[in-house]
Protein backbone atom coordinates (compact mmCIF):
# COMPACT_ATOMS: atom_id res chain seq x y z
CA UNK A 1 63.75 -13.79 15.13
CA UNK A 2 62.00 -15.28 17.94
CA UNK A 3 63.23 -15.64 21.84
CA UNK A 4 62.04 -17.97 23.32
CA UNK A 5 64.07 -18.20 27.09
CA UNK A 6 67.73 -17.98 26.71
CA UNK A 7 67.51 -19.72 23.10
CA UNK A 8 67.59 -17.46 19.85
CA UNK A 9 65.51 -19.06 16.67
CA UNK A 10 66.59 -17.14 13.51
CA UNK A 11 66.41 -17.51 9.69
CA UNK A 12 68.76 -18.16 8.05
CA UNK A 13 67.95 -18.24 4.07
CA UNK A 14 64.78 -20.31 5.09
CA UNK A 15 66.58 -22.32 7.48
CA UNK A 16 65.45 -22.57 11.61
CA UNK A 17 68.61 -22.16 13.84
CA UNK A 18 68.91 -22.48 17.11
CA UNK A 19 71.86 -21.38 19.23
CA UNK A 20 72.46 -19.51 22.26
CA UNK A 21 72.89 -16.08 22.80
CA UNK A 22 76.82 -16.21 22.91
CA UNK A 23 76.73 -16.93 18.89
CA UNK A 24 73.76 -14.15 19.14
CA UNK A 25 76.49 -11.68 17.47
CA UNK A 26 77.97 -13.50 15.12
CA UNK A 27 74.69 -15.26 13.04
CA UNK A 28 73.43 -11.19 13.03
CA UNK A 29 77.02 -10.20 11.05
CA UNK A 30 76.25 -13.54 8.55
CA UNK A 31 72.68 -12.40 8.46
CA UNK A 32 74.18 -9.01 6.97
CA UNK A 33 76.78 -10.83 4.56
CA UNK A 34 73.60 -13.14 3.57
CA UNK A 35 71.42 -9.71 2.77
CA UNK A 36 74.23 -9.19 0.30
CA UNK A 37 74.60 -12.47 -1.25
CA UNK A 38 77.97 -12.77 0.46
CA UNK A 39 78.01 -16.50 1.39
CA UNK A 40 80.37 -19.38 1.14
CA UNK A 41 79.37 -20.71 -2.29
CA UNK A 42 79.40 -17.30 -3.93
CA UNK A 43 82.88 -16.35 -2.67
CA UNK A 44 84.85 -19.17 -2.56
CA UNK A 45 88.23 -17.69 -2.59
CA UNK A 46 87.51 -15.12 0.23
CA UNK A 47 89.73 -15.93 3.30
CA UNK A 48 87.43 -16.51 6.36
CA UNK A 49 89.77 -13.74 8.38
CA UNK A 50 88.78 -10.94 5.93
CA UNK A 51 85.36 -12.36 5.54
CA UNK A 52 84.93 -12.15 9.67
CA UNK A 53 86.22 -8.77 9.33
CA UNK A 54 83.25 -7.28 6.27
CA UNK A 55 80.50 -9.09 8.23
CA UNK A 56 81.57 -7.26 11.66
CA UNK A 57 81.57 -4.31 9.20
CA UNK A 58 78.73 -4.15 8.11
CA UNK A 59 77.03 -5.23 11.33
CA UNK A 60 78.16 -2.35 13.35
CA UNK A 61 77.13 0.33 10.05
CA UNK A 62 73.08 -1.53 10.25
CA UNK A 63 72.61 -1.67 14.02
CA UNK A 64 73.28 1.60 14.17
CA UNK A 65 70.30 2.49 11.84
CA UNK A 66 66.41 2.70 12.78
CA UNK A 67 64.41 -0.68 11.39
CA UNK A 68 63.27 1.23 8.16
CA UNK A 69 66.38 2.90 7.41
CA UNK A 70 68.18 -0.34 7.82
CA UNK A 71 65.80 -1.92 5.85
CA UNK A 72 66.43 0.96 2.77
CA UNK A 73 69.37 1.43 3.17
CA UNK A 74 70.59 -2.31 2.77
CA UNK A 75 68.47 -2.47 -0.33
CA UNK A 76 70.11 0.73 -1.71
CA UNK A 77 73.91 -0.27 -1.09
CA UNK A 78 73.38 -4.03 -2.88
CA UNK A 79 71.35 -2.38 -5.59
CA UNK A 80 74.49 0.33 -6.31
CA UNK A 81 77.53 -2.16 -5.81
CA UNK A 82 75.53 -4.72 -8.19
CA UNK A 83 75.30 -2.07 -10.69
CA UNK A 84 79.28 -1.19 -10.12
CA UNK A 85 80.28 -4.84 -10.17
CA UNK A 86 78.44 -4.51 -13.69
CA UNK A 87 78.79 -1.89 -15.33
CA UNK A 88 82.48 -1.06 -13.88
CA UNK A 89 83.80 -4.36 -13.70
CA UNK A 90 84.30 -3.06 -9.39
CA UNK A 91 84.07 -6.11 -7.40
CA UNK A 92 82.50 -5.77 -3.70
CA UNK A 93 84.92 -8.36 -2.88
CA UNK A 94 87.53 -10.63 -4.96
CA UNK A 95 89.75 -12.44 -2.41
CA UNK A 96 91.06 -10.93 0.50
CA UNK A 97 90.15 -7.72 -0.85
CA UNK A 98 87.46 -5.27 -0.48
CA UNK A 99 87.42 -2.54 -3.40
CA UNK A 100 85.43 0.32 -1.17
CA UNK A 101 87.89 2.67 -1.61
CA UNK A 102 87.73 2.26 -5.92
CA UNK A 103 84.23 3.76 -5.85
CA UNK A 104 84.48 7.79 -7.45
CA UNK A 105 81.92 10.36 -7.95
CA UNK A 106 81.57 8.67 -11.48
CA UNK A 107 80.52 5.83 -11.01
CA UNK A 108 77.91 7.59 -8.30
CA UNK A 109 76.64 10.08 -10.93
CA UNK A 110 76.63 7.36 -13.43
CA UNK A 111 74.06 5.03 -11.15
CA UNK A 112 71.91 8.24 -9.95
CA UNK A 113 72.02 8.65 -14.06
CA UNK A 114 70.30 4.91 -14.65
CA UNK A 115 68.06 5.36 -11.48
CA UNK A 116 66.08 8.38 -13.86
CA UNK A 117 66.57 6.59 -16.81
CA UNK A 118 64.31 3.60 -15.10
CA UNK A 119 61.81 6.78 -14.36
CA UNK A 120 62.59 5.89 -10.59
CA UNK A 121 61.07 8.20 -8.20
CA UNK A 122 63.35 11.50 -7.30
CA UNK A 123 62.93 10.81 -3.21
CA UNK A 124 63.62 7.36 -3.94
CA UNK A 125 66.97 8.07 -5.41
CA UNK A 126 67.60 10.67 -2.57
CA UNK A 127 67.32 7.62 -0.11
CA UNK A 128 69.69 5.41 -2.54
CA UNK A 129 72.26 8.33 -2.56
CA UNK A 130 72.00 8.90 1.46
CA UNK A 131 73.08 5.27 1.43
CA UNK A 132 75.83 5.70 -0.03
CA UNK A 133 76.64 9.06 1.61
CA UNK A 134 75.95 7.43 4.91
CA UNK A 135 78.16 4.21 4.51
CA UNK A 136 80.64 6.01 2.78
CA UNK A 137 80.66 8.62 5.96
CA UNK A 138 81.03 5.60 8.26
CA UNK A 139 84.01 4.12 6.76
CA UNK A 140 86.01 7.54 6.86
CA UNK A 141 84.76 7.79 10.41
CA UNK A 142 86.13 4.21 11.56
CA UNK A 143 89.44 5.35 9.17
CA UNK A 144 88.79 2.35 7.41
CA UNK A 145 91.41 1.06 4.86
CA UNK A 146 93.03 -1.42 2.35
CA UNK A 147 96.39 -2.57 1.94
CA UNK A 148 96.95 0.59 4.09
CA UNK A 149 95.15 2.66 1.22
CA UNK A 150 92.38 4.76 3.31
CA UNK A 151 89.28 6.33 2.05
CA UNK A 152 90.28 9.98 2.10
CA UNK A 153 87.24 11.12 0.81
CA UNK A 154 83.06 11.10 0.05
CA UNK A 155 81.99 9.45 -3.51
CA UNK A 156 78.80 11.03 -3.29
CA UNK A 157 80.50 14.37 -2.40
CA UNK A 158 80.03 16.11 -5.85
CA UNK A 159 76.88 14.07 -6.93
CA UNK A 160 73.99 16.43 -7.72
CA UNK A 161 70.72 14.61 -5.84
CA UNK A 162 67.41 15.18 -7.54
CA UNK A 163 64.79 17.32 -6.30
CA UNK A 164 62.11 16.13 -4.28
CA UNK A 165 59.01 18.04 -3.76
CA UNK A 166 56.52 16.49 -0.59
CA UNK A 167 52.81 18.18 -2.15
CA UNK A 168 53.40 16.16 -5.49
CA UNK A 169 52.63 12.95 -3.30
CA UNK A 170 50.64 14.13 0.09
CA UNK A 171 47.56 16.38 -0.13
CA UNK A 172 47.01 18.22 3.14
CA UNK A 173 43.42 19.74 4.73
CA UNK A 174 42.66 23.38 5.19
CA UNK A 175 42.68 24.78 8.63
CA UNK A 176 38.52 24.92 8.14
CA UNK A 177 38.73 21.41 7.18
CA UNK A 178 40.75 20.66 10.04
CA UNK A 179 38.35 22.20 12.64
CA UNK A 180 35.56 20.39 10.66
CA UNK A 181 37.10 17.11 10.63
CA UNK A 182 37.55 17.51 14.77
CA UNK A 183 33.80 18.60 15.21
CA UNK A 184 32.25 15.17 13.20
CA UNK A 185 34.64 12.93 14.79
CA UNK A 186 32.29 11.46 17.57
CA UNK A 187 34.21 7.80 18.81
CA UNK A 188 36.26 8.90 21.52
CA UNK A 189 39.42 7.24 20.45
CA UNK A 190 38.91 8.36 16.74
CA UNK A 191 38.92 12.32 18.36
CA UNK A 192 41.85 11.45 20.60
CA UNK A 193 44.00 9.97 17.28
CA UNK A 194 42.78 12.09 14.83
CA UNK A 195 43.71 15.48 17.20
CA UNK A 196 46.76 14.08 18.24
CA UNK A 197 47.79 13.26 14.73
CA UNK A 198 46.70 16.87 13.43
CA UNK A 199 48.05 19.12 16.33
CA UNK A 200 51.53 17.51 16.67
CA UNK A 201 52.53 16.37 12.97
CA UNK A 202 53.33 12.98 14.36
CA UNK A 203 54.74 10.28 12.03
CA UNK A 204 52.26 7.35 11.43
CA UNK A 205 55.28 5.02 13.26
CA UNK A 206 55.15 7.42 16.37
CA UNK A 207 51.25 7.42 16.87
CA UNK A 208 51.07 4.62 16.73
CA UNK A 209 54.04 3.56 19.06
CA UNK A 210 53.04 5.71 22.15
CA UNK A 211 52.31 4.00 25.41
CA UNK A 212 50.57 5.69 28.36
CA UNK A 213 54.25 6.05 30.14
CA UNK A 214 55.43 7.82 27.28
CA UNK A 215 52.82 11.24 28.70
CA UNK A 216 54.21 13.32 30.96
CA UNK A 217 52.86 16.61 32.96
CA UNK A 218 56.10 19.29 33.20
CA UNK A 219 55.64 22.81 34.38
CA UNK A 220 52.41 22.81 33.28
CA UNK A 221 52.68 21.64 30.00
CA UNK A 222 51.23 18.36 28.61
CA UNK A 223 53.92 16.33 26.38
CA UNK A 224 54.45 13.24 25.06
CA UNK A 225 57.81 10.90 24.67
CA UNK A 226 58.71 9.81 21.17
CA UNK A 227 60.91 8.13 19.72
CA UNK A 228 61.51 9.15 16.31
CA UNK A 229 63.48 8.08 12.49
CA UNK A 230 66.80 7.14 13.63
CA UNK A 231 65.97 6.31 16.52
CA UNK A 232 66.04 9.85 17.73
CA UNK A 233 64.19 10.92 21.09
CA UNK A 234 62.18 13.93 21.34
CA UNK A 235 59.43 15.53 23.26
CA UNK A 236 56.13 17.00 21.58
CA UNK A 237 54.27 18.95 23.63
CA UNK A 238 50.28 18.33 23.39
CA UNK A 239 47.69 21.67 22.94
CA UNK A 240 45.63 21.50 26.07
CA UNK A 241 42.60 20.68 24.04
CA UNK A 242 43.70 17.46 22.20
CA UNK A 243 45.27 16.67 25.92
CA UNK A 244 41.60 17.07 27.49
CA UNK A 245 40.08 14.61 24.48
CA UNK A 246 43.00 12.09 24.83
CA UNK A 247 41.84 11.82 28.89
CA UNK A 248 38.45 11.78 27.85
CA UNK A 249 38.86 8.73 25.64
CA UNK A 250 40.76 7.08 29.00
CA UNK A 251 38.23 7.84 30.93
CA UNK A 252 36.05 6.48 27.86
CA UNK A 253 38.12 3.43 27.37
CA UNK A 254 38.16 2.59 31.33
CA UNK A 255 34.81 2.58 31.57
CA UNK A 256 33.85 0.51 28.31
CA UNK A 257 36.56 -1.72 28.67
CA UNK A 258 37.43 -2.29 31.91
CA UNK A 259 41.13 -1.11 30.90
CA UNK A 260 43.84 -0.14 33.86
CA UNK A 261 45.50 2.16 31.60
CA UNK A 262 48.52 0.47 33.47
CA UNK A 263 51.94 2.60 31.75
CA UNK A 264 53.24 -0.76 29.76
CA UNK A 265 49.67 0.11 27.58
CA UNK A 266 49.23 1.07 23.90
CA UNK A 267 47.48 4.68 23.88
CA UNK A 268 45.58 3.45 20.83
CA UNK A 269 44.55 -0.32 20.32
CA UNK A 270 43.42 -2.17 17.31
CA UNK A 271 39.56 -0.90 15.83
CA UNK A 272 37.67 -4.39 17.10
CA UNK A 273 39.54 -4.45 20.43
CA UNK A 274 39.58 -8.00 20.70
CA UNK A 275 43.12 -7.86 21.88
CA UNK A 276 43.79 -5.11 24.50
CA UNK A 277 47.48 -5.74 24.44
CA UNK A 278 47.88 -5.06 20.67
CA UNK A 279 48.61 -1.57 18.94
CA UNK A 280 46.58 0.00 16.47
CA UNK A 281 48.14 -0.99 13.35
CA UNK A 282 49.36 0.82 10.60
CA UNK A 283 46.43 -0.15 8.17
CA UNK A 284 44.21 0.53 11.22
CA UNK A 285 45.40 4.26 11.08
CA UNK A 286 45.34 4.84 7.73
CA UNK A 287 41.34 3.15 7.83
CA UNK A 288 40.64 6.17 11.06
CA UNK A 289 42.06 9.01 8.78
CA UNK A 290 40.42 7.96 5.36
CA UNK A 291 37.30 7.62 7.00
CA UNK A 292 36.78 10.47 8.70
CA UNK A 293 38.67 13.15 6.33
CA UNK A 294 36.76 11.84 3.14
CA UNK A 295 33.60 13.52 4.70
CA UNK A 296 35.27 16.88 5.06
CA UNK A 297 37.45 17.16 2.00
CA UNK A 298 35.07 14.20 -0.43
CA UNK A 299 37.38 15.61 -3.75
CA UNK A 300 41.13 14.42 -1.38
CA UNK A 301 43.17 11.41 -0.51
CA UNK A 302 44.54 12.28 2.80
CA UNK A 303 46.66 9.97 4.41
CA UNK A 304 48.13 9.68 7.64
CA UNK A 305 51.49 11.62 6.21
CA UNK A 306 48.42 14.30 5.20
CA UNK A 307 48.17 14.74 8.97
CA UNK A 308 51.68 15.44 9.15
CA UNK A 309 51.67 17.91 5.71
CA UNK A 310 49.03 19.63 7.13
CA UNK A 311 50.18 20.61 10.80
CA UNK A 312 53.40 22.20 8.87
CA UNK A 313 51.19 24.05 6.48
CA UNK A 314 48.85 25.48 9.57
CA UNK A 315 51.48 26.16 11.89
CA UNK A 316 53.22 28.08 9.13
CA UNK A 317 49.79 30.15 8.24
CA UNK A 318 49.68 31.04 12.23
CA UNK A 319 52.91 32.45 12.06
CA UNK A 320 55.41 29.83 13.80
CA UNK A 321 58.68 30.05 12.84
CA UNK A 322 59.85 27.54 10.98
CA UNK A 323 62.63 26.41 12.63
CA UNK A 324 60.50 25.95 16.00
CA UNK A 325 58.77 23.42 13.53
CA UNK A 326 61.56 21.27 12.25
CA UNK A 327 62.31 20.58 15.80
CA UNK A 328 58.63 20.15 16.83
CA UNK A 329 58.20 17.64 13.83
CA UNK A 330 61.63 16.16 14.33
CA UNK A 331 63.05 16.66 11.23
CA UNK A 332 67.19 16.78 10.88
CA UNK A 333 67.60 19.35 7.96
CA UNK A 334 65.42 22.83 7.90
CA UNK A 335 65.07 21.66 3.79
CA UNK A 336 63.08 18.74 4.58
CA UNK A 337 60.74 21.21 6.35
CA UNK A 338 60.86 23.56 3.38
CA UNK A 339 59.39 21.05 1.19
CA UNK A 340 56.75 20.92 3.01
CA UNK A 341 55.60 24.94 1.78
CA UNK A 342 52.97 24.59 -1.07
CA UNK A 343 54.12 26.27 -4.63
CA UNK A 344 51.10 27.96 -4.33
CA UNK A 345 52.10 29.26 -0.94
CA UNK A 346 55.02 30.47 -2.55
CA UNK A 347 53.45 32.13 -5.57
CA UNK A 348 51.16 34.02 -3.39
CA UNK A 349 54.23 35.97 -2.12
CA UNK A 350 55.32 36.57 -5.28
CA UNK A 351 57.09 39.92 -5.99
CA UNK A 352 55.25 40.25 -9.17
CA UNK A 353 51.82 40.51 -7.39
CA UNK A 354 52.80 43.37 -5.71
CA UNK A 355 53.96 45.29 -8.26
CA UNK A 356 51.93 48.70 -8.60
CA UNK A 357 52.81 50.00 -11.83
CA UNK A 358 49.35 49.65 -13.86
């Protein structure tokens, strides 16, 4: 979608429309009916009043959601009412009616059952499950119903999710490493990102989103604005150290550049800096961590997300309590932040070590 004055371009199944922003609202609800396959020619029977009504539907249930969520969680809801529609003969939609409220724990257990028969990943059938928890959560909420027949309760309320462990995907430095790492890192703005990213267990999304406005000075303490999955807002507070880098690489990036540092700016910019108004991207990122941590730990893969994995684990070794880290890292549920505990954390407290009986 591009604006361009008080016009709106969009696309529209490869298709350039213009119209103003009054019809803004209504193209984004067919956009959602179109992510679905829910269009004229496949649904020729549906009356345009109930049709109205689905698309406004599902509009309000996706705006509500963060870009990537949105972007998951349509995929997961088409994927699980195609598989209904075919293997339960449960129509999304046949006529005037909508056949939400037909879905049971069944035919919930019975998709989460195909998902790991397809050797699917166990996180990604968490996120197709919180789909359907999530939409399913919604309707109840806007007491949502069908020929006056409401959704009373949860499909997914019974449905057993898989297990997900985090270390069987993200490897994570030591805290040696980690002071290594810091003490070879000689660009300014590759200190700056890489201390930031290890000291605060930032998201990739969230480095790489901050703007100088988003730093703030408050009783002393250095933080930073983010805004995190879900578009939740949080502040992380900054260890004076990786503060004192991060205005070193201003002063740095001042100086070399000529830059304002004006609050509309990107902290970090692209690695050639040919365009100052441009964020580091993604790929940039994940080039500034590979780099750098493949010289401390040659024998790991650390990613960006190893940044994250490893703050948890270190903050954990110094004693922090763990719930002062979910809400540090932003996390919603204390079990996400479990996952992050190595098994062989976990073995090492082990009853069975301590045993003195030999």
């Amino acid at each position: 979608m591009h604006v361009i004055g008080r016009r709106l371009t969009l696309s529209l199944k490869g298709r350039k429309v213009h119209e103003t922003e009054d019809n803004f609202l209504e193209i984004e609800k067919r956009n959602q009916l179109e992510l679905f396959n829910y269009d004229d020619e496949n649904l020729p029977s549906l009356q345009e009043k109930y049709r109205s009504e689905y698309a406004h539907l599902l509009y309000e249930f996706f705006e509500n959601l963060g870009r990537n969520t949105k972007r998951s969680y349509q995929k997961g809801l088409k994927d699980f009412f195609d598989f209904t529609g075919q293997h339960f003969n449960l129509p999304r939609i046949q006529g005037p009616e909508i056949f939400f409220q037909d879905i049971q724990g069944i035919h919930v257990t019975s998709y989460r059952k195909q998902l790991e028969g397809l050797s699917v990943a166990p996180k990604t059938i968490c996120n197709r499950l919180s789909a359907i928890t999530s939409f399913y959560t919604f309707l109840m909420e806007k007491d949502f119903s069908i020929n006056n027949e409401k959704i009373i309760s949860n499909p997914t309320a019974h449905v057993r999710f898989p297990k997900s462990r985090v270390e069987k995907q993200t490897q994570r430095l030591t805290k040696d490493e980690v002071r290594e790492l810091f003490q070879i890192t000689e660009n300014p703005m590759h200190k700056a990102l890489l201390m930031l990213l290890f000291t605060t267990g930032l998201r990739r999304s969230e480095v790489i989103s901050i703007k100088m406005k988003h730093i703030h000075k408050s009783e002393g303490i250095n933080y930073i604005d983010v805004l995190a999955k879900g578009n939740k807002e949080h502040q992380v507070a900054l260890h004076p150290t990786t503060y004192h880098y991060i205005e070193q690489y201003l002063e740095w990036r001042k100086e070399e550049y000529q830059d304002d540092n004006s609050p509309d700016k990107w902290l970090f910019r692209p690695c050639n800096w040919r365009d100052k108004d441009k964020k580091l991207t993604p790929d940039g990122l994940r080039y500034i961590v590979e780099r750098y941590t493949k010289k401390v730990a040659p024998s790991k893969n650390i990613s960006p997300h190893g940044g994250r994995k490893t703050f948890i684990s270190v903050a954990l070794e110094n004693g922090s309590d763990i719930y002062d880290i979910k809400e540090s890292v932003g996390h919603s549920s204390i079990k996400t932040t479990e996952e992050y505990i190595e098994v062989s954390d976990q073995l090492k407290k082990s009853p069975s070590l301590k045993m003195d009986v030999f």
